[in-house]
Protein backbone atom coordinates (compact mmCIF):
# COMPACT_ATOMS: atom_id res chain seq x y z
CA UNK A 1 198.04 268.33 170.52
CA UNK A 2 198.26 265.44 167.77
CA UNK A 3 195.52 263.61 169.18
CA UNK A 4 193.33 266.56 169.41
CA UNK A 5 193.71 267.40 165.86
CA UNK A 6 193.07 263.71 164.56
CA UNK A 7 190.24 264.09 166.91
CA UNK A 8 188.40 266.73 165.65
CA UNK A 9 189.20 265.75 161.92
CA UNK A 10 187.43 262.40 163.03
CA UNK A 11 184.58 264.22 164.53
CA UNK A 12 184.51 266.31 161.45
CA UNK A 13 184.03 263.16 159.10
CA UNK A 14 181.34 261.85 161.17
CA UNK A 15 179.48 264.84 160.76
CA UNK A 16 180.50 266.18 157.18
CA UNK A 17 176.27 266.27 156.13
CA UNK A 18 176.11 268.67 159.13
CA UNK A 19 177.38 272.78 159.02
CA UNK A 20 177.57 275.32 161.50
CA UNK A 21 178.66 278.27 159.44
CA UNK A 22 176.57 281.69 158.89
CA UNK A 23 177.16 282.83 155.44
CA UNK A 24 175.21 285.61 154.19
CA UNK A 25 174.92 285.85 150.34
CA UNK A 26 173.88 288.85 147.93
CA UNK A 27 170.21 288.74 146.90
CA UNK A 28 170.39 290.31 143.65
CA UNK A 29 167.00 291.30 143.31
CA UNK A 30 166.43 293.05 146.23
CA UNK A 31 170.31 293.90 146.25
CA UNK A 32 170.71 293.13 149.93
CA UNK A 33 172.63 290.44 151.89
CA UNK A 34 170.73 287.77 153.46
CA UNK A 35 171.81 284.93 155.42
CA UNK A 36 172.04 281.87 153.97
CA UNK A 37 170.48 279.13 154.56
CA UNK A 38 167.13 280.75 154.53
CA UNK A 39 164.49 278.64 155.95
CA UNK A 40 160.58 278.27 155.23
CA UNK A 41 158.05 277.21 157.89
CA UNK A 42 159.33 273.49 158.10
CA UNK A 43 162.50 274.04 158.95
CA UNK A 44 163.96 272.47 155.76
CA UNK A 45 165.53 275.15 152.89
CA UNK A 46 166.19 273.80 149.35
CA UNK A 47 169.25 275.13 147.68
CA UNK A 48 169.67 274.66 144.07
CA UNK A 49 173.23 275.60 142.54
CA UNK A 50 172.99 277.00 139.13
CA UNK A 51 174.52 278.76 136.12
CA UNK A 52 173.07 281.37 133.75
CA UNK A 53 174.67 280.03 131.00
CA UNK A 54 174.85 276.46 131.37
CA UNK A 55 172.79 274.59 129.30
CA UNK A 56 171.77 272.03 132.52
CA UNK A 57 170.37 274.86 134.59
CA UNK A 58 168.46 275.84 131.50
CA UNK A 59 167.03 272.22 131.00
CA UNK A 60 165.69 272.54 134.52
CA UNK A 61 163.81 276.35 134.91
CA UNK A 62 160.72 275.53 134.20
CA UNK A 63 160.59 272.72 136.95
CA UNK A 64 162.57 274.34 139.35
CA UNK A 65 159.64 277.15 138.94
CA UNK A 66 157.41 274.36 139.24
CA UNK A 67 159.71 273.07 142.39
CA UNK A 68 158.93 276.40 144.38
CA UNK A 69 155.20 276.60 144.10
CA UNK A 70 155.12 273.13 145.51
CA UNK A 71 157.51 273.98 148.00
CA UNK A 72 156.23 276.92 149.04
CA UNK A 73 152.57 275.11 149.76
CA UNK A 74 154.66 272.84 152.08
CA UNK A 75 156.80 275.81 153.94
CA UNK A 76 159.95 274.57 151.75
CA UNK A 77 161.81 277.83 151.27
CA UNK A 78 163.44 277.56 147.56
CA UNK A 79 166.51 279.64 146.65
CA UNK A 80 168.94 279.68 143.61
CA UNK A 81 172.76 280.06 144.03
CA UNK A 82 175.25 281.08 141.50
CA UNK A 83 178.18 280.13 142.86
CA UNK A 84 180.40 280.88 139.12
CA UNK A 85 183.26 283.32 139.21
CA UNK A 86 181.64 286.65 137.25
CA UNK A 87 185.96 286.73 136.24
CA UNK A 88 186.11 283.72 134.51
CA UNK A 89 182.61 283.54 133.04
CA UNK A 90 181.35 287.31 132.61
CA UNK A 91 178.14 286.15 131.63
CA UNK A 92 177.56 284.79 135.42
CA UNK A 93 177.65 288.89 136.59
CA UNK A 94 175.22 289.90 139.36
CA UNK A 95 173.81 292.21 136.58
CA UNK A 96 173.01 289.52 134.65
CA UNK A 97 171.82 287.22 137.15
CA UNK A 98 169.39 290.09 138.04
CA UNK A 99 168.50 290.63 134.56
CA UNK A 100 167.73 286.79 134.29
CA UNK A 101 165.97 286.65 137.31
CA UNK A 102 163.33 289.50 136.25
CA UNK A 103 163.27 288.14 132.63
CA UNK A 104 162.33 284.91 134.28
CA UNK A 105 159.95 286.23 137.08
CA UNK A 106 161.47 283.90 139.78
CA UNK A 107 159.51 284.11 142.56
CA UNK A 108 162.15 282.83 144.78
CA UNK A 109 165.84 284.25 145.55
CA UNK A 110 168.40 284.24 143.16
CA UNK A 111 171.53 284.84 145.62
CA UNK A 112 174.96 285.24 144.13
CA UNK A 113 177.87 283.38 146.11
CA UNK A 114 180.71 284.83 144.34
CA UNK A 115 183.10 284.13 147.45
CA UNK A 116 182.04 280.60 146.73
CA UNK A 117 181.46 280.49 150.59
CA UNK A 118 178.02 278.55 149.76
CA UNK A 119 179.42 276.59 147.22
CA UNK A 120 182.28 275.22 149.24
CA UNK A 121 180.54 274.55 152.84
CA UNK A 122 178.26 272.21 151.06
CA UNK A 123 181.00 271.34 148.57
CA UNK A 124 178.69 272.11 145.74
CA UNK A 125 180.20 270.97 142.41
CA UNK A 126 177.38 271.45 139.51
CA UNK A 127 174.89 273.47 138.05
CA UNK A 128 172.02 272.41 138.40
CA UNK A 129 172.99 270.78 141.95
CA UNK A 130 170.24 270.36 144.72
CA UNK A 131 170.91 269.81 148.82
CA UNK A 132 167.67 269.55 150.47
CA UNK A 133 168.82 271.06 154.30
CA UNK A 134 167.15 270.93 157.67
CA UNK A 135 167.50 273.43 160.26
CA UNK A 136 169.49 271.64 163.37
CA UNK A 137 170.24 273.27 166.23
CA UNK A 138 173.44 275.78 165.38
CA UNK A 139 174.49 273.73 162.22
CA UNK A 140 172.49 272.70 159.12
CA UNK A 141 172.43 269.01 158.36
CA UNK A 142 171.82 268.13 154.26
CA UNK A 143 169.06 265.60 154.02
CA UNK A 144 169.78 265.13 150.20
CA UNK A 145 172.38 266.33 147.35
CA UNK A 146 172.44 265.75 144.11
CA UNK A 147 170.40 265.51 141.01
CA UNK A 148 166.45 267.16 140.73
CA UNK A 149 165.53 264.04 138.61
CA UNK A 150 167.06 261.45 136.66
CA UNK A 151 166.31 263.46 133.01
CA UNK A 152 168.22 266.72 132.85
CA UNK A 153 167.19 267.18 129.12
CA UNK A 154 163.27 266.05 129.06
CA UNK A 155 160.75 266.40 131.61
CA UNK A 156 158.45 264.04 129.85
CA UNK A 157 160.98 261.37 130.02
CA UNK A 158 161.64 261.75 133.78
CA UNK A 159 160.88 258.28 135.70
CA UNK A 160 162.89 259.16 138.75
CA UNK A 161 162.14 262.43 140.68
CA UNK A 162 164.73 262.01 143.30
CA UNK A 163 164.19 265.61 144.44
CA UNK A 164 160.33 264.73 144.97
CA UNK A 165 161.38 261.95 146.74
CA UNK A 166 163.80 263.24 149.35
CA UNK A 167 160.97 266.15 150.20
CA UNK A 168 158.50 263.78 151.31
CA UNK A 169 161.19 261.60 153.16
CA UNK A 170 161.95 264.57 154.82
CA UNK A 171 158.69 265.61 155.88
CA UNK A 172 158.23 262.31 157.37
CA UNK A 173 161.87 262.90 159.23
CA UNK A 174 164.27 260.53 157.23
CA UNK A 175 166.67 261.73 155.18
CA UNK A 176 167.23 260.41 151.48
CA UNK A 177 170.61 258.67 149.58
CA UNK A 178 172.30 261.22 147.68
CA UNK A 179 172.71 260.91 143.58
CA UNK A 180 174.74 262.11 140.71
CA UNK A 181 174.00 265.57 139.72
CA UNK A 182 174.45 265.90 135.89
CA UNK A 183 175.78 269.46 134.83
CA UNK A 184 177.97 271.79 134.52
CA UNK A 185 180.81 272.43 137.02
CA UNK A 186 180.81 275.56 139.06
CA UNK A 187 183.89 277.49 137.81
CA UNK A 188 186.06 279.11 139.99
């Protein structure tokens, strides 16, 4: 029984970039569930973790708008999480993640993972945090986490867009390195 169980936790390090889990997450928009990951044409879904309070996630809105238009051209399908407990930080609410997301017009989901179920199958930590994830089979593998770019603060003064990157390594099939993200931590 030992050796099964120091099997499997083996097997389960090998393959920590892949998942098999179906989660489904709250759209708060159309207030429905959906399952998550949700997928565009390619095959490959980009989740971006984020906060609507911190100030990182607010640094990044206007590319991550930006982000889905070219993503959507490619048959990337874009979605926002918010992952933060609405009991510790009221201000992270599905009300007010809906209220953000119409202020904003998002054209993409903003899904609310208040279970952290999301958050803790691809052991999100940040806000803003991207994982760039192909479709595989019954699992989901994560071609890239971390950071969008290497300037959380100034688009001008961005020289690495590691996000950019990873999308067109992943259209070609590869996968990419993973970085720092810079943010704020997901609260629990």
């Amino acid at each position: 029984m030992i050796k099964i169980l120091v099997t499997l936790l083996l097997v389960g390090l090998i393959s920590a970039n892949a998942v098999s889990q179906e989660i489904k997450l709250y759209d708060v928009v159309s207030e429905k569930d959906v399952k998550f990951p949700m997928y565009g044409k390619s095959g490959l879904s980009l989740v971006i973790f984020t906060s609507n309070v911190c100030p990182y996630s607010e640094y990044y809105k206007d590319r991550i708008k930006d982000l889905y238009d070219q993503c959507e051209s490619i048959g990337i399908q874009l979605v926002l999480v918010n992952s933060n407990s609405s009991e510790v930080k009221p201000e992270e609410s599905t009300e007010l993640m809906k209220k953000q997301s119409l202020d904003e017009e998002f054209s993409f989901p903003y899904l609310a993972d208040k279970e952290q179920l999301a958050q803790k199958t691809l052991d999100a930590k940040k806000n803003p945090e991207a994982f760039l994830i192909k479709k595989s089979n019954q699992s989901l593998e994560v071609l890239y986490r971390g950071s969008i770019d290497d300037n959380p603060r100034s688009e001008k003064g961005v020289r690495q867009n590691y996000l950019e990157s990873a999308i067109k390594k992943a259209l070609e099939g590869k996968s990419s390195e993973s970085t720092h993200a810079f943010g704020c931590s997901i609260k629990n």
